[in-house]
Protein backbone atom coordinates (compact mmCIF):
# COMPACT_ATOMS: atom_id res chain seq x y z
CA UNK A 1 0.00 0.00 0.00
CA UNK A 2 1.27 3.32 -1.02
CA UNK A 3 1.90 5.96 1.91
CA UNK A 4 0.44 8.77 2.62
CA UNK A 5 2.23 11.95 3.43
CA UNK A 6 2.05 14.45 6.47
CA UNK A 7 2.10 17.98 5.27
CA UNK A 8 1.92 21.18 7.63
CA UNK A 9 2.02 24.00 4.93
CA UNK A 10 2.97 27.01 6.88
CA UNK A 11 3.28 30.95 6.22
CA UNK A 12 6.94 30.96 6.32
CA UNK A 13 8.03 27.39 6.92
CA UNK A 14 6.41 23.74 5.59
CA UNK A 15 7.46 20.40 6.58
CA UNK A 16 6.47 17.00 5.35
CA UNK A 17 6.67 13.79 7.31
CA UNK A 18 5.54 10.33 7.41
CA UNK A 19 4.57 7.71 9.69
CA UNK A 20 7.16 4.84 9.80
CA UNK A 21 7.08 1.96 12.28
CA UNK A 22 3.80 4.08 14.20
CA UNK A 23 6.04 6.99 14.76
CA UNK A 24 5.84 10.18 12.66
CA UNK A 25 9.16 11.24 10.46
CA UNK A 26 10.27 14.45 9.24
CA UNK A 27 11.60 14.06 5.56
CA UNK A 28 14.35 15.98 4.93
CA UNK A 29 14.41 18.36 1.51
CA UNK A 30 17.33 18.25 -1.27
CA UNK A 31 19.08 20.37 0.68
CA UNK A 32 19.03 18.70 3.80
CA UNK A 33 16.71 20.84 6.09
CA UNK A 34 13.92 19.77 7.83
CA UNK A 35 11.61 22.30 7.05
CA UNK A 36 11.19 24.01 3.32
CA UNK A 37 10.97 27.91 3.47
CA UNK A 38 7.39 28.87 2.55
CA UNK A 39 9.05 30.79 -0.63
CA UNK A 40 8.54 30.89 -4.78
CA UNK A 41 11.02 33.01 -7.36
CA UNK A 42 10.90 33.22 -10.76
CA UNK A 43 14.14 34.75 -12.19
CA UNK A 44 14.44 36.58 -15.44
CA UNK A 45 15.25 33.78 -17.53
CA UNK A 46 11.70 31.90 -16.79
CA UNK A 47 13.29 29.65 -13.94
CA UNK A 48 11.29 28.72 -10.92
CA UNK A 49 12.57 28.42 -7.82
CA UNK A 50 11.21 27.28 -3.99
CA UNK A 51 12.14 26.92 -0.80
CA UNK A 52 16.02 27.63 0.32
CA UNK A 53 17.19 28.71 -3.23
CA UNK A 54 14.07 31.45 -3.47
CA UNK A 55 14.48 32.91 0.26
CA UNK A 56 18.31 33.46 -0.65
CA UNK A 57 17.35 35.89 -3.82
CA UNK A 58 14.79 37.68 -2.16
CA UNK A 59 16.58 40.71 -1.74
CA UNK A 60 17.79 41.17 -5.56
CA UNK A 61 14.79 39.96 -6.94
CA UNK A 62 11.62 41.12 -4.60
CA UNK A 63 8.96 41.86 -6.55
CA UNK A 64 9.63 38.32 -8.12
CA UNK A 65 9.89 36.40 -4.70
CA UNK A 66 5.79 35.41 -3.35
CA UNK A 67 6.36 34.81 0.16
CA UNK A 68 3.46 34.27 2.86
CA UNK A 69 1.08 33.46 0.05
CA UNK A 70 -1.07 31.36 3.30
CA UNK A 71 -2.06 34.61 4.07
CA UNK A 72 -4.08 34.86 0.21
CA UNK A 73 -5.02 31.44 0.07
CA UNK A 74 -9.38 31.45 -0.28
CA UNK A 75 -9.50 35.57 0.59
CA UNK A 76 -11.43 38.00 -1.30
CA UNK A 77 -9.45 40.98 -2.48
CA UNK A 78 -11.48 43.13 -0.29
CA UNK A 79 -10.02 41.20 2.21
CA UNK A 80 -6.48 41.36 1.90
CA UNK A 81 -5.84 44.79 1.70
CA UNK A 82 -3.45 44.83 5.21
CA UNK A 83 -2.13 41.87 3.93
CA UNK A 84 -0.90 43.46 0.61
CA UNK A 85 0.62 46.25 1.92
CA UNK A 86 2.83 44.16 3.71
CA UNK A 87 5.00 42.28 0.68
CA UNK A 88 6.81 43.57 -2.21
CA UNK A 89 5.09 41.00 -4.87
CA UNK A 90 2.31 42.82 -6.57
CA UNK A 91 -1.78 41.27 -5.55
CA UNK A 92 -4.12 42.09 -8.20
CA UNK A 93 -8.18 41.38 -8.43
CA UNK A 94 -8.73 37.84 -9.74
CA UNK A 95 -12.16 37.38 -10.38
CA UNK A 96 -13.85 37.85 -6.82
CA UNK A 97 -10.15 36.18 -5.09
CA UNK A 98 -6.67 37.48 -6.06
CA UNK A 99 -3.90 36.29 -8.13
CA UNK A 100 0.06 37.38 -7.46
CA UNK A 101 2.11 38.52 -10.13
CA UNK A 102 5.12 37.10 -10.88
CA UNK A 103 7.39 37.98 -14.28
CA UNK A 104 4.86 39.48 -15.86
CA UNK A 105 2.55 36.19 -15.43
CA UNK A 106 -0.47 35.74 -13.03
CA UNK A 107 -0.37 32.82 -10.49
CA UNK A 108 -3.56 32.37 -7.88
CA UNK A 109 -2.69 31.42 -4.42
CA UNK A 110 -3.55 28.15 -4.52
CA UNK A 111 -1.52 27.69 -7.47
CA UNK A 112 1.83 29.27 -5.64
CA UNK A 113 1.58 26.68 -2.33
CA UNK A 114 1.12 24.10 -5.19
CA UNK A 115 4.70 25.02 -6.19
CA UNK A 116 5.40 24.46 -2.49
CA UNK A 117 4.12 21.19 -2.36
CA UNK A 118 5.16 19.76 -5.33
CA UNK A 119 8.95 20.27 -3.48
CA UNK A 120 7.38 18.65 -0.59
CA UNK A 121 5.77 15.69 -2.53
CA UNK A 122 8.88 15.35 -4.48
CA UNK A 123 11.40 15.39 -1.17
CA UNK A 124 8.85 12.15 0.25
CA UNK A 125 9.13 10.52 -3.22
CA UNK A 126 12.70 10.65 -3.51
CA UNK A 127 12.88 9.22 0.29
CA UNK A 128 10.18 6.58 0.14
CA UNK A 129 11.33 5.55 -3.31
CA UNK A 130 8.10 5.35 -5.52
CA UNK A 131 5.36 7.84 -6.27
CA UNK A 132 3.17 9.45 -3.49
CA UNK A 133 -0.72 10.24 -4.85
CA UNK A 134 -2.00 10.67 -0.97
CA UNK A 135 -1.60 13.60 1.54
CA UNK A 136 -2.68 15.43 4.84
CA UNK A 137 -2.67 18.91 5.13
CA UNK A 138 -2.95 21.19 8.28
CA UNK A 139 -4.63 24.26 8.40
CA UNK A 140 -4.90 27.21 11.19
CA UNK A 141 -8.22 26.29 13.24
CA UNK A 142 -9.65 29.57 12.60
CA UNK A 143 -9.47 28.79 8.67
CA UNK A 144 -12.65 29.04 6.82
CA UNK A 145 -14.54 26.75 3.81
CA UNK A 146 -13.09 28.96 1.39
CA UNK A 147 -9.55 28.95 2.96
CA UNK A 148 -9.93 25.37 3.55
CA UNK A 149 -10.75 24.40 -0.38
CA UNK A 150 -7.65 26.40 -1.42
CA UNK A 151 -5.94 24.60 0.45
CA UNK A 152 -7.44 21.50 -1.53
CA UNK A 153 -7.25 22.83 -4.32
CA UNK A 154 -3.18 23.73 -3.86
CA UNK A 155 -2.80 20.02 -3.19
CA UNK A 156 -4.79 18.76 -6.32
CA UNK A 157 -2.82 21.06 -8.51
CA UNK A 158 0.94 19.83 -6.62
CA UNK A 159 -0.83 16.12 -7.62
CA UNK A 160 -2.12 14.89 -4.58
CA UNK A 161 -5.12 13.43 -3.29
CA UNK A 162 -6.15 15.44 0.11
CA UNK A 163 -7.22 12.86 2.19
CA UNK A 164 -7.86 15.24 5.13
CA UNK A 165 -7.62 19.10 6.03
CA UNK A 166 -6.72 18.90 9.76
CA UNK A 167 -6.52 21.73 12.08
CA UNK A 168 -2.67 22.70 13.76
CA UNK A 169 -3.73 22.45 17.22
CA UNK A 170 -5.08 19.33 16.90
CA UNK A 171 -2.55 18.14 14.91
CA UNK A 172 0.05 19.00 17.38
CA UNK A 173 -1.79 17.60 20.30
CA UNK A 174 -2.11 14.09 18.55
CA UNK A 175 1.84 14.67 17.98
CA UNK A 176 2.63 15.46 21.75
CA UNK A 177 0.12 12.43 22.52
CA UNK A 178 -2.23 14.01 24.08
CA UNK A 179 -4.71 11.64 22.33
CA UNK A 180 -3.07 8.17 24.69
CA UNK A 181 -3.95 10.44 28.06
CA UNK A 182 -7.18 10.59 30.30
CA UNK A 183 -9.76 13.17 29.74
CA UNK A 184 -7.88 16.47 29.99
CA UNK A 185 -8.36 20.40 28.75
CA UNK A 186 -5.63 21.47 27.14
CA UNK A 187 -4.27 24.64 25.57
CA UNK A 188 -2.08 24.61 22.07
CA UNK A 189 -0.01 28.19 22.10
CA UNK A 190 1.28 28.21 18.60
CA UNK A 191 3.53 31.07 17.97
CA UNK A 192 4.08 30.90 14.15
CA UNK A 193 6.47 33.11 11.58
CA UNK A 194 3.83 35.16 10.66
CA UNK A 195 0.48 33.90 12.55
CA UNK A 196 -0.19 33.37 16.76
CA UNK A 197 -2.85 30.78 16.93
CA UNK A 198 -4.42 29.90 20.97
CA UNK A 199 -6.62 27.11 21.00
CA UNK A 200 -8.06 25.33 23.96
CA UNK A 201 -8.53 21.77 23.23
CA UNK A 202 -10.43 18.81 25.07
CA UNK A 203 -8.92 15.52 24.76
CA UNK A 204 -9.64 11.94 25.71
CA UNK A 205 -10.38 8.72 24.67
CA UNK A 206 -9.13 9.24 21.26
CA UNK A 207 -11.24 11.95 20.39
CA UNK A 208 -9.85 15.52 20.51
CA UNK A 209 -12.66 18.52 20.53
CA UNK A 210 -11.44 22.21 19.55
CA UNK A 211 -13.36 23.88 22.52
CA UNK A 212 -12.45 27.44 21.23
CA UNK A 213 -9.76 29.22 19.03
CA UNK A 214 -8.30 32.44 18.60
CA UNK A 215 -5.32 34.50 17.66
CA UNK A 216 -3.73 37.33 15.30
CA UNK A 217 -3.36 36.79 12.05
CA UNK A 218 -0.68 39.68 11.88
CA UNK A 219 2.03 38.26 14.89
CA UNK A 220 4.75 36.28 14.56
CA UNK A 221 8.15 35.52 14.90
CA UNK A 222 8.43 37.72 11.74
CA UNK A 223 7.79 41.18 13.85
CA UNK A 224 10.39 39.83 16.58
CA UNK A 225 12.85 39.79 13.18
CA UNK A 226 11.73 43.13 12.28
CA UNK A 227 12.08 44.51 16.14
CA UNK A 228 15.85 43.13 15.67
CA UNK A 229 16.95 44.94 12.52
CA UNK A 230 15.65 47.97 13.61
CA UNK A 231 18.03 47.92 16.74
CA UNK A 232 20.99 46.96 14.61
CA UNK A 233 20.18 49.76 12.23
CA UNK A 234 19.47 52.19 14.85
CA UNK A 235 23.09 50.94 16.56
CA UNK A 236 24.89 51.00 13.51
CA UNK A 237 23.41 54.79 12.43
CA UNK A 238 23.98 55.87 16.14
CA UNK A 239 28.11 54.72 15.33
CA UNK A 240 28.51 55.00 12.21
CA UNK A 241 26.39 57.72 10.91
CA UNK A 242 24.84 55.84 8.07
CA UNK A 243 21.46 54.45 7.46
CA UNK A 244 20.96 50.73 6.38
CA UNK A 245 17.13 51.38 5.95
CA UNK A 246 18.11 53.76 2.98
CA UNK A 247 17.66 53.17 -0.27
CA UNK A 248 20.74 51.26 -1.78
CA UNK A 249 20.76 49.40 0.86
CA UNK A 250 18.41 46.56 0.13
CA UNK A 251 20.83 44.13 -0.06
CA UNK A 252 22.33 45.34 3.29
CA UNK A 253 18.96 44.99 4.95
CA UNK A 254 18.67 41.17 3.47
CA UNK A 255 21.81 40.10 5.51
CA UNK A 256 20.47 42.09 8.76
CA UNK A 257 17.37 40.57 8.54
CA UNK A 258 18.94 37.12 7.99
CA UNK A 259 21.16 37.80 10.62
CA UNK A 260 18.43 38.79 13.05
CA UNK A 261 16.94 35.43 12.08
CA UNK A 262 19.54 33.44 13.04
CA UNK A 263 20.43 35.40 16.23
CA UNK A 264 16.93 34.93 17.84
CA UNK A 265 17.26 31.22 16.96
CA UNK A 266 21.12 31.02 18.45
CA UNK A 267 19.24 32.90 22.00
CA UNK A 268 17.13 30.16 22.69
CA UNK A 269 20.00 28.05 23.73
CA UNK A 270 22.55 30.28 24.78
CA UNK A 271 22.60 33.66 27.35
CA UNK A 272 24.22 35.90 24.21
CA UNK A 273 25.14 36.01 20.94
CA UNK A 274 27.53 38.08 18.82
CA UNK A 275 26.42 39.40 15.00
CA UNK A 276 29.29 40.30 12.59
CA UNK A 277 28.71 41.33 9.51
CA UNK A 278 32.00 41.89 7.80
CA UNK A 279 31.74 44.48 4.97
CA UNK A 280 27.50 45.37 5.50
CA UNK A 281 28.33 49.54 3.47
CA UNK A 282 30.45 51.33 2.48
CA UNK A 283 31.31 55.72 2.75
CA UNK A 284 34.21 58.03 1.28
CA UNK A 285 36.58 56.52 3.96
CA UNK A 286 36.30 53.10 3.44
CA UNK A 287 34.28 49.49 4.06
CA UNK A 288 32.31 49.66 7.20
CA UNK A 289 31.59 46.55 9.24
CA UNK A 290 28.86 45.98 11.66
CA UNK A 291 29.69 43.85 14.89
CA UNK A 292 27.11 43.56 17.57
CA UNK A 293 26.30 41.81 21.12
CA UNK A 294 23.22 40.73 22.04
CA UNK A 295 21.50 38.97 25.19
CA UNK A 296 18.95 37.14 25.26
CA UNK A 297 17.87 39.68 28.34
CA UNK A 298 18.24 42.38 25.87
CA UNK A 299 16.20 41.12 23.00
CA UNK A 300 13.53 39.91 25.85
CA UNK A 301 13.19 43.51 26.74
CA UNK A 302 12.94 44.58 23.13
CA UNK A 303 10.38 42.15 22.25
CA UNK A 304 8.30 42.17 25.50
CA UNK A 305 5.54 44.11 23.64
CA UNK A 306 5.12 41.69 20.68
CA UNK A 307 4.85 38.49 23.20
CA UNK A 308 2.29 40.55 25.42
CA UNK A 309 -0.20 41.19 22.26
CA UNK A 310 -0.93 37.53 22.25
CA UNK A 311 -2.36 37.59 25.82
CA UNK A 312 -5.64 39.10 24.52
CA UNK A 313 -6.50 35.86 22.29
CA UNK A 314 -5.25 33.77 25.22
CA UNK A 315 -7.69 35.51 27.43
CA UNK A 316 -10.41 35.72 24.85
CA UNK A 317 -9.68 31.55 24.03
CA UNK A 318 -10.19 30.98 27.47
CA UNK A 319 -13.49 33.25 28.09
CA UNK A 320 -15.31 31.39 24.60
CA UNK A 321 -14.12 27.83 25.87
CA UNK A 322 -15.36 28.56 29.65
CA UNK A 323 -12.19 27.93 31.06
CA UNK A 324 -10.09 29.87 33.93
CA UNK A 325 -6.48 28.92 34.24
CA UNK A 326 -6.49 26.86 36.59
CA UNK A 327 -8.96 24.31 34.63
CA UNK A 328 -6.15 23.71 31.98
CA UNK A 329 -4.23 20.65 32.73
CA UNK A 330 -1.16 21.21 30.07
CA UNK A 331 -0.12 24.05 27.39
C-alpha cells in the first residue's frame, strides 16, 4: 500500500513527514533541512525556484519572490488589503479572489503553495522511493470553507489526493500524545512566523474537541525579526552615521534581517550572541563593518511588547471555551 504523506504548509516554513514503524518522520528536503521555506522566485530567464534557493534571492529579486502566500489562500481581495501592503510582490483582483504577479505572469494562491508542495511531494518521493498520490494537510483552526478548499485545491494542482484538512492544534496535540492520556483540557499556544494561533482543546479517549480558538493573524516571529533589525540599524546609524534602511541598501537589509533570524534562533539556547557582519556599506573613507552583542535579556526587553499582544487571544480563548487557568491541565 502506497503511503500517505504528512504535510503542515505554513506561512513561512512547511514540513512533510511520514509515519514509519507508528512513529511520525520528518523528511528531509534536497538540501538537507527539515523544514522548506514557505518561498517561490521566478528569475528573469523563466526559472522557478522554492524553498532555500528562493528565500536566498529575495533581496535582488523582490517583486519576483511570493512569500506568505497562506495569508491569500481562499481571501477575497477586499479582504487582503493589510495583507498586501505588507509584501513587495504585486496582488491584483482575480475574479472575486486574487492572483500574485510574478514575471509578468499571473499565479492564484492556490496555485503558488502548489509550487510548495510539489517540493514537498517530491522530497517524500525521492525518500520513500516510488510515487506518493495521498496527503494530509494542516490548516490554522480559525481557517474558513473557502480557505480550507484552497488549500485543496493547492494540493490537487501539486498532484495529490487530500485525504484530510486537519486543524494545527489538533494536529500538534495528537503529535505530543495528548490523544493516549485521560480526559484532559488542554491549551495549544502556537507562535508561528507570521500567525499566533491559541486554542483550547479537550482531549480523551481518542477523540480531541477544539473547545475554542483564537489568535492574530498579523504576529509572529516575523515582527520579533523586524524589532531586531531595527536595533541593529538604529546601533549602527547611532556609530557610524549611516542608514541601512536607505535606499541602496536593500541588499544590506537582506543580511540584517537574515542575521536577526539566526540570532533569535542562536538565543534560545545560549545567554548571548555576537552578529558580525564583515563588509554590511560602504562611505568616502572606506568598508564599514557591523559587529554587535546581544543577550537574550536584551532582545527579551525589546520584544516584551510583541509576546504581550498575544495575551488578549489567550484571554479571549479561554473566556469562549469557559475555562479559567487553573482548569487547563497542560499548554
Amino acid at each position: 500500500m502506497a503511503k500517505i504523506i504528512g504535510i503542515d504548509l505554513g506561512t513561512t516554513n512547511s514540513v512533510v513527514a511520514v509515519m514509519e514503524g507508528g512513529e511520525p518522520k520528518v523528511i528531509a528536503n534536497e538540501e538537507g533541512g527539515r523544514t522548506t521555506p514557505s518561498v517561490v522566485a521566478f528569475t528573469k530567464s523563466g526559472e522557478r525556484l522554492v524553498g532555500q534557493v528562493a528565500k536566498r534571492q529575495a533581496i535582488t529579486n523582490p517583486e519576483n519572490t511570493i512569500y506568505s502566500i497562506k495569508r491569500f489562500m481562499g481571501r477575497r481581495y477586499d479582504e487582503v488589503t493589510e495583507e498586501m501592503k505588507m509584501v513587495p510582490y504585486k496582488v491584483v483582483k482575480a475574479g472575486d479572489h486574487v492572483a500574485v504577479v510574478a514575471q509578468g505572469k499571473q499565479y492564484t494562491p492556490p496555485e503558488v503553495s502548489a509550487m510548495i508542495l510539489q517540493k514537498l511531494k517530491k522530497a517524500a518521493e525521492d525518500y520513500l522511493g516510488g510515487a506518493i498520490t495521498e496527503a494530509v494537510i494542516t490548516v490554522p483552526a480559525y481557517f474558513n470553507d473557502a480557505q480550507r478548499q484552497a488549500t485543496k485545491d493547492a494540493g490537487r494542482i501539486a498532484g495529490l489526493d487530500v485525504k484530510r484538512i486537519v486543524n494545527e492544534p489538533t494536529a500538534a496535540a495528537l503529535a505530543y500524545g495528548l490523544d493516549k492520556k485521560k480526559d484532559e483540557t488542554i491549551a495549544v499556544y502556537d507562535f508561528g512566523g507570521g500567525t499566533f494561533d491559541i486554542s483550547v482543546l479537550e482531549v480523551g479517549e481518542g477523540v480531541i474537541e477544539v473547545k475554542s480558538t483564537n489568535g492574530d493573524t498579523h504576529l509572529g516571529g516575523d515582527n520579533i525579526d523586524s524589532r531586531i533589525v531595527e536595533w541593529l540599524a538604529d546601533e549602527f546609524k547611532k556609530d557610524e552615521g549611516l542608514d541601512l534602511r536607505s535606499k541602496g541598501n536593500e541588499m544590506a537589509l537582506q543580511r540584517l534581517r537574515d542575521a536577526a533570524e539566526k540570532a533569535k534562533i542562536e538565543l534560545s539556547t545560549t545567554q548571548q550572541t555576537e552578529i558580525n557582519l564583515p563588509f554590511i556599506t560602504a562611505d568616502a573613507s572606506g568598508p564599514k563593518h557591523l559587529v554587535k552583542t546581544l543577550t537574550r535579556a536584551k532582545l527579551e526587553q525589546m520584544v516584551e511588547d510583541i509576546i504581550q499582544r498575544s495575551m488578549g487571544p489567550c484571554k479571549q480563548a479561554m473566556k469562549d471555551a469557559g475555562v479559567e487557568a487553573k482548569d487547563i491541565d497542560e499548554v
